[in-house]
N, C-alpha and C. Protein backbone atom coordinates (compact mmCIF):
# COMPACT_ATOMS: atom_id res chain seq x y z
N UNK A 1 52.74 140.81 38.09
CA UNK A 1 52.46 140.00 39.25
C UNK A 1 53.49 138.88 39.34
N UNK A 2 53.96 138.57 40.47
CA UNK A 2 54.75 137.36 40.33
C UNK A 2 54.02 136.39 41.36
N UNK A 3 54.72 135.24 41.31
CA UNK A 3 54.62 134.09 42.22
C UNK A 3 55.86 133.33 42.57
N UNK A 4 56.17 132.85 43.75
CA UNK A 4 56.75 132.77 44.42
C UNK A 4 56.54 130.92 44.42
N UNK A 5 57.81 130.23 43.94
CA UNK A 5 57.73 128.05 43.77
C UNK A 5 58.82 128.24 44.99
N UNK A 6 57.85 127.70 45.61
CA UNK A 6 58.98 126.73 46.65
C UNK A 6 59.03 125.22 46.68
N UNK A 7 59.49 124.23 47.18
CA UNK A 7 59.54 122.90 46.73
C UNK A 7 60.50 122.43 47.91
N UNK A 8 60.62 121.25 48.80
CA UNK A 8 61.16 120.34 49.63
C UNK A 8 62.40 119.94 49.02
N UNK A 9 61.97 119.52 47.82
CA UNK A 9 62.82 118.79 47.08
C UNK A 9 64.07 119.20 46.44
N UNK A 10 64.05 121.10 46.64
CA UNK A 10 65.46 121.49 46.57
C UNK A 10 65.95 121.87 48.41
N UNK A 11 67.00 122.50 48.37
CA UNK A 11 67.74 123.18 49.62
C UNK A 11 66.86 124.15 49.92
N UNK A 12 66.03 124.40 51.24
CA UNK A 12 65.93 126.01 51.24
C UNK A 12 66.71 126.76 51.06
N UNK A 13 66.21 127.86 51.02
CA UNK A 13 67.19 129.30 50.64
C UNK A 13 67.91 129.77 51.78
N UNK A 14 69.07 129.89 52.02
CA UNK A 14 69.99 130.31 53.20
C UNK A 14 70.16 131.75 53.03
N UNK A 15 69.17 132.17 52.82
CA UNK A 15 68.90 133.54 53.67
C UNK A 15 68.07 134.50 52.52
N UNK A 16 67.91 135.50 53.05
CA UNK A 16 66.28 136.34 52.44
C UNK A 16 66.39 136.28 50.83
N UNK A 17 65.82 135.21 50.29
CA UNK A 17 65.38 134.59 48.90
C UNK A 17 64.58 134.00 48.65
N UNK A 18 64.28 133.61 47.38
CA UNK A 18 63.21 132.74 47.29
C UNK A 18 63.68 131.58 46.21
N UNK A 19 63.43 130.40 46.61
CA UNK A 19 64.06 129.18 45.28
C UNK A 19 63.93 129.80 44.12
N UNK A 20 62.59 129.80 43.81
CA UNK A 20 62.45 130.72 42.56
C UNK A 20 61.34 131.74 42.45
N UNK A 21 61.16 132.37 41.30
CA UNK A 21 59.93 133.55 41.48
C UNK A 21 59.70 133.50 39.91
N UNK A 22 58.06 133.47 39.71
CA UNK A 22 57.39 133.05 38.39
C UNK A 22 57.43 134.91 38.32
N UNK A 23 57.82 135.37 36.83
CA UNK A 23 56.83 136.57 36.57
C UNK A 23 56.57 136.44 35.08
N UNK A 24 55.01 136.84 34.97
CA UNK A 24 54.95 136.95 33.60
C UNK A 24 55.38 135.40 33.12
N UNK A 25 56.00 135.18 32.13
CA UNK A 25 56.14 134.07 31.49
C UNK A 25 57.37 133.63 31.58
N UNK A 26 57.83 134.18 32.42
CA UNK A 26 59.11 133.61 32.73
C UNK A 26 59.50 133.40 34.19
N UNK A 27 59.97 132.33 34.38
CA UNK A 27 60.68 131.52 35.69
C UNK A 27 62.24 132.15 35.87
N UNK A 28 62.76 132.68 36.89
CA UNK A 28 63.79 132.93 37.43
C UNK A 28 63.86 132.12 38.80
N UNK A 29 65.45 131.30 38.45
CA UNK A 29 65.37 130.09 39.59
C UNK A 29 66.92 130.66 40.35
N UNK A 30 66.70 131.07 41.64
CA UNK A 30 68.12 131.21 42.16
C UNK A 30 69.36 130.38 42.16
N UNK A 31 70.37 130.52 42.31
CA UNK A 31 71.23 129.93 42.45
C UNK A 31 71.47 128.95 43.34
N UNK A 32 71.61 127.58 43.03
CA UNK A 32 71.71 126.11 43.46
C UNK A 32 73.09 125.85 43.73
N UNK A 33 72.80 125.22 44.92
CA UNK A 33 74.74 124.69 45.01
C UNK A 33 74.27 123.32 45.38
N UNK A 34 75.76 122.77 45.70
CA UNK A 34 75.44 121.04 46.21
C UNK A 34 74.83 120.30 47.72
N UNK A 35 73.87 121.47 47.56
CA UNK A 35 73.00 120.61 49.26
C UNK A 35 71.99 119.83 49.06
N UNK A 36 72.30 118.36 49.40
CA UNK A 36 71.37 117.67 49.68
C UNK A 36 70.21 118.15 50.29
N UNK A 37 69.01 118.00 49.58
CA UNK A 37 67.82 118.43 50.61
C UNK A 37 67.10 117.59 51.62
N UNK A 38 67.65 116.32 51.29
CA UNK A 38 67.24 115.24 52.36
C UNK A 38 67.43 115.29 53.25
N UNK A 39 69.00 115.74 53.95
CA UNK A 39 69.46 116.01 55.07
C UNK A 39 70.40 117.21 55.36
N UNK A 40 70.68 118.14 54.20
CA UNK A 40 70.92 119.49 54.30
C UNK A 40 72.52 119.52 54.07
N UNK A 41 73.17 118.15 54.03
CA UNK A 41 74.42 117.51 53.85
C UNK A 41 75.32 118.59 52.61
N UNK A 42 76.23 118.92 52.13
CA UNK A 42 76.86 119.48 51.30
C UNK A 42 77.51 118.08 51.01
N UNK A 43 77.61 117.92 49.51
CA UNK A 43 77.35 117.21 48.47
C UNK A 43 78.62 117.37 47.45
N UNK A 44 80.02 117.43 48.54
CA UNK A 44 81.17 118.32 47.38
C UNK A 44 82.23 117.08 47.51
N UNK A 45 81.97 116.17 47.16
CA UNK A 45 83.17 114.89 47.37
C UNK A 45 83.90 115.04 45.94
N UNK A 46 83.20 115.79 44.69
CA UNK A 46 84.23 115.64 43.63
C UNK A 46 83.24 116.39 42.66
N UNK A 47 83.65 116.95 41.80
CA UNK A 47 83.32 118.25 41.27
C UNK A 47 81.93 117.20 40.61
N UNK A 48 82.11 116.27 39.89
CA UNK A 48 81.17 115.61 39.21
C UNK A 48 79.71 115.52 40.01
N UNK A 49 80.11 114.91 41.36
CA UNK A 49 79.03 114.60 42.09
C UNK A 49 78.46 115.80 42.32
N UNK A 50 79.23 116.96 42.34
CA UNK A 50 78.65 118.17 43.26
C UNK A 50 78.27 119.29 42.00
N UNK A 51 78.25 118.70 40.69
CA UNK A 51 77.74 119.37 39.81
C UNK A 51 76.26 118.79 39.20
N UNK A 52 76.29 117.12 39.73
CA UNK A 52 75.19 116.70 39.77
C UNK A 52 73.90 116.98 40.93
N UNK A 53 74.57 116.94 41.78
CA UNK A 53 73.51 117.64 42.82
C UNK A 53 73.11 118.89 42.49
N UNK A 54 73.66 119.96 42.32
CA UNK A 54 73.45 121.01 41.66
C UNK A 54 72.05 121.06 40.90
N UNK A 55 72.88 120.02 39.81
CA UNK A 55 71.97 120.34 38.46
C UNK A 55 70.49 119.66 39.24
N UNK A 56 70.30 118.06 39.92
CA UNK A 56 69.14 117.81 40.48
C UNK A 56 68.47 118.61 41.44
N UNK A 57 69.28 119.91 41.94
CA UNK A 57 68.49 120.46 42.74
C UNK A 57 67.39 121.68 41.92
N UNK A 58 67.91 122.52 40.91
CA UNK A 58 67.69 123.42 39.74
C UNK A 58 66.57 121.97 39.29
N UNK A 59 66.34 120.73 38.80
CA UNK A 59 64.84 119.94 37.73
C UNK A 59 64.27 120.22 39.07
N UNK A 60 64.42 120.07 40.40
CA UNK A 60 63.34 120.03 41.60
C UNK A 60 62.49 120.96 41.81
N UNK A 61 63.15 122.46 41.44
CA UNK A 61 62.57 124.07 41.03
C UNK A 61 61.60 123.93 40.16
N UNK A 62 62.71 123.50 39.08
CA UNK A 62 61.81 123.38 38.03
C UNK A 62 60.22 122.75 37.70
N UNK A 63 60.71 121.34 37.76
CA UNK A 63 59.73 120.87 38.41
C UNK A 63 58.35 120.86 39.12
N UNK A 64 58.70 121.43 40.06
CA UNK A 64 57.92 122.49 40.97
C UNK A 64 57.12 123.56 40.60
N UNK A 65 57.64 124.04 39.27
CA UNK A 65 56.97 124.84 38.23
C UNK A 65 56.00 124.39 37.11
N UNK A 66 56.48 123.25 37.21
CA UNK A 66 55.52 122.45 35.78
C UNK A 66 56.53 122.42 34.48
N UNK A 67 57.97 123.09 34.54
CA UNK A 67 58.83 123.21 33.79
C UNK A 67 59.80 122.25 33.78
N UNK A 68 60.49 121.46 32.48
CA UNK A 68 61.88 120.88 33.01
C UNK A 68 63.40 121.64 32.01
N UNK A 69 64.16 121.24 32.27
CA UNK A 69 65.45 121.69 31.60
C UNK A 69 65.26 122.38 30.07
N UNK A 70 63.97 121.36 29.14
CA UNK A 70 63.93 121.97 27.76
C UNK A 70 63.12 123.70 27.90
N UNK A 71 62.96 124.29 29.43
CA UNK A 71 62.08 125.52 29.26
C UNK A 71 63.08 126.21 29.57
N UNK A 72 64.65 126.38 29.67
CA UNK A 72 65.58 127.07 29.77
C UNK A 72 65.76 127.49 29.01
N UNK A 73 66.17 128.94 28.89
CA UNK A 73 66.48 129.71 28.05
C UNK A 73 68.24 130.25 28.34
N UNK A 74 67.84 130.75 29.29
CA UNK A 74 69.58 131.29 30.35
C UNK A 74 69.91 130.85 31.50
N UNK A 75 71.34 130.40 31.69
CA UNK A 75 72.10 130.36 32.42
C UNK A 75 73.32 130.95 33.34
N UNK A 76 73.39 130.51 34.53
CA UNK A 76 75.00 131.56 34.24
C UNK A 76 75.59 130.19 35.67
N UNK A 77 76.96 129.63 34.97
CA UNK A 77 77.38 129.05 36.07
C UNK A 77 78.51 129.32 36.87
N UNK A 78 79.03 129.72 38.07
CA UNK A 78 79.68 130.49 38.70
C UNK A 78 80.36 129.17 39.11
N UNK A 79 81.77 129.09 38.90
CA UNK A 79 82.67 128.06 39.61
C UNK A 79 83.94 128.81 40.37
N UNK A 80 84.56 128.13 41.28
CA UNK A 80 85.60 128.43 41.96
C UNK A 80 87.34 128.39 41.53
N UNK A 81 86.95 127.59 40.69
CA UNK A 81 87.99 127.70 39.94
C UNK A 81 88.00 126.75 38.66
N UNK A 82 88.01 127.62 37.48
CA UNK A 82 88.13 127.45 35.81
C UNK A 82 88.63 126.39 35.40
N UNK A 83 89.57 125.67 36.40
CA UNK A 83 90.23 124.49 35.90
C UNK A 83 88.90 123.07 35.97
N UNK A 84 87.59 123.28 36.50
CA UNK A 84 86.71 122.56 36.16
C UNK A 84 85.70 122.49 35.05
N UNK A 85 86.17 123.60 34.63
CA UNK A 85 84.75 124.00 33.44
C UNK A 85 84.54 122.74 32.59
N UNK A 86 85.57 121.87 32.17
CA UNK A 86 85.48 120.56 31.13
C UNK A 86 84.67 119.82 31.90
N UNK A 87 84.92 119.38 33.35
CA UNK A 87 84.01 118.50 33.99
C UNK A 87 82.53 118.85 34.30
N UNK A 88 82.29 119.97 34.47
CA UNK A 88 80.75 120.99 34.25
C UNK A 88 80.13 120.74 33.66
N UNK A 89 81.07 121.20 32.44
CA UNK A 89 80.47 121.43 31.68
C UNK A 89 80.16 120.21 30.85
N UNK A 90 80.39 119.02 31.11
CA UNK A 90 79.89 117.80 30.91
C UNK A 90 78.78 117.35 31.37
N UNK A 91 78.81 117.30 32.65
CA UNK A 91 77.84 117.14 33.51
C UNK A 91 76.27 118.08 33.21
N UNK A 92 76.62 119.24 33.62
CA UNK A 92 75.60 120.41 32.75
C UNK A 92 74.90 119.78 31.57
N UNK A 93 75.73 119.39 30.59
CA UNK A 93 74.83 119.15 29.11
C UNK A 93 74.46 118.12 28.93
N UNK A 94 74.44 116.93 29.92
CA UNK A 94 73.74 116.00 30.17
C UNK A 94 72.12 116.01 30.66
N UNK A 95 72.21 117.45 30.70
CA UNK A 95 70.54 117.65 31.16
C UNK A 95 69.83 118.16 29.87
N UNK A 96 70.23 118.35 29.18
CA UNK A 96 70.16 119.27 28.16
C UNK A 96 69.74 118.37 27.14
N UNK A 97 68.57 118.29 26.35
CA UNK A 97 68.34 117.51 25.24
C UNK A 97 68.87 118.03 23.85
N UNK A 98 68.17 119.19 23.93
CA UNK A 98 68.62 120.13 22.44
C UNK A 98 68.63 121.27 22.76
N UNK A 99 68.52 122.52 21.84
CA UNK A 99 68.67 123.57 22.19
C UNK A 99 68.56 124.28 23.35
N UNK A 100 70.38 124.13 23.62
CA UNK A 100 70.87 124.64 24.79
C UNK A 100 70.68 126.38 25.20
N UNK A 101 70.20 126.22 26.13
CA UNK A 101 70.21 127.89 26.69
C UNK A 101 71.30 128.83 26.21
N UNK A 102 70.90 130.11 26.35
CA UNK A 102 72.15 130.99 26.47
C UNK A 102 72.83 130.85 27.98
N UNK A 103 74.23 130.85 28.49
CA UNK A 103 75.32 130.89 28.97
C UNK A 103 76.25 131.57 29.40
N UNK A 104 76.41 131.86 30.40
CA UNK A 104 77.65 132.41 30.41
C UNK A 104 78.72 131.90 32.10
N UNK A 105 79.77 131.41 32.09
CA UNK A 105 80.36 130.74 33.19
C UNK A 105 81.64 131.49 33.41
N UNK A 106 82.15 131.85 35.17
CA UNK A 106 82.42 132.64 35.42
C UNK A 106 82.90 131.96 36.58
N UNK A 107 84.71 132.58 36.60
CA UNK A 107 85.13 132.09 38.22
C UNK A 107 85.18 132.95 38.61
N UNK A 108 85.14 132.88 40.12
CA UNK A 108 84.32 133.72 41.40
C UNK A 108 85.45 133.15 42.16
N UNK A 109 85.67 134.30 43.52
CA UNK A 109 86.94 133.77 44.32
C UNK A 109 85.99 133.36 45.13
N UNK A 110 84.92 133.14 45.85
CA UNK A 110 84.62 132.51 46.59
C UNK A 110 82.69 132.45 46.82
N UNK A 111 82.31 131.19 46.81
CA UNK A 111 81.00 130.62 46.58
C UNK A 111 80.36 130.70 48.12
N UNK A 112 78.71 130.73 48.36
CA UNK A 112 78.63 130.34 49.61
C UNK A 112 78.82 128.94 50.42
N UNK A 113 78.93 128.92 51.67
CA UNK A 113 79.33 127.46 52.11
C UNK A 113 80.68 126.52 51.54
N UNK A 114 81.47 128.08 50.68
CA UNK A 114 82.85 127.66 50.27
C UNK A 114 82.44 125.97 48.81
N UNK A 115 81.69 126.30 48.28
CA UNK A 115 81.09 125.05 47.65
C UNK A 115 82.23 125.27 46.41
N UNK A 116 82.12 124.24 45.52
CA UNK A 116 82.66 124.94 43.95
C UNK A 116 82.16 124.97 43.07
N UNK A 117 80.71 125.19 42.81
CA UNK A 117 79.99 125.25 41.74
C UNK A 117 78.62 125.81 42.09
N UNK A 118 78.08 126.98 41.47
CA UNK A 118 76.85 127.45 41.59
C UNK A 118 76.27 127.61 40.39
N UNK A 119 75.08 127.40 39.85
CA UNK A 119 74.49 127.68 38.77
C UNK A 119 73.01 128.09 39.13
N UNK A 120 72.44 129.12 37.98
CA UNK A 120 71.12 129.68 38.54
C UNK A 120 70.48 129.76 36.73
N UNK A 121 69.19 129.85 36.57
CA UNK A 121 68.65 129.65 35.48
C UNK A 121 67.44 130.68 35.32
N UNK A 122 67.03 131.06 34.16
CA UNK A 122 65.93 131.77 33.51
C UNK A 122 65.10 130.58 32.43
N UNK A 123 63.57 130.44 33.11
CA UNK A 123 63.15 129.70 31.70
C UNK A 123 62.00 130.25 31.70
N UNK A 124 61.34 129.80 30.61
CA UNK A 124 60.42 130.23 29.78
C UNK A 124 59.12 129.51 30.19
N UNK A 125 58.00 130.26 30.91
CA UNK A 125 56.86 129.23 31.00
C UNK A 125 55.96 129.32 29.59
N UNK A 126 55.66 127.85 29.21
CA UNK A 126 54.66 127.84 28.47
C UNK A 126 54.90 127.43 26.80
């Protein structure tokens, strides 16, 4: 059986998805980019800022689940180009208390809404 978290507090989904979908004991959260959900604004003035929006849009899912960052298990973050991964990947492990998820980050020639950073998550309810 699954269930279906939606939440205000991230971006809706730009087109046939769902923020995230509960099954079983595990949370699968789609892929987040840098849209403000306040006003739907794209959020890309500098990789930092737009990796922080990101990441606040993914705790809002979460969140939304009853889950925060420590119920991650997997990741995968899709950037536009590799020459940011140091700044990410800074940003990224600032959410992160301790035992960090599994990973894997990957440049992509091109993101939706032309953004430069997408990340999507698997966690663990419970």
């Amino acid at each position: 059986m699954k269930k279906i978290i939606t939440t205000t507090n991230a971006p809706a989904p730009i087109g046939p998805y769902s923020q995230a979908v509960q099954a079983g004991n595990f949370l699968f959260v789609s892929g987040q980019v840098a849209i403000n959900p306040e006003n739907g604004a794209l959020n890309i003035d500098n990789i930092e800022e737009e990796t922080h929006q990101v990441m606040r849009n993914l705790k809002a899912v979460l969140l939304e689940a009853g889950l925060t960052f420590d119920n991650v298990v997997k990741s995968t973050i899709f950037l536009s180009d590799m020459g940011t991964f140091a700044q990410v990947n800074e940003i990224y492990g600032q959410y992160f208390s301790s035992d960090f998820p599994a990973r894997e980050t990957v440049q992509v020639s091109v993101l939706p809404k032309n953004v430069n950073v997408e990340i999507s998550v698997i966690a663990i309810v419970g």
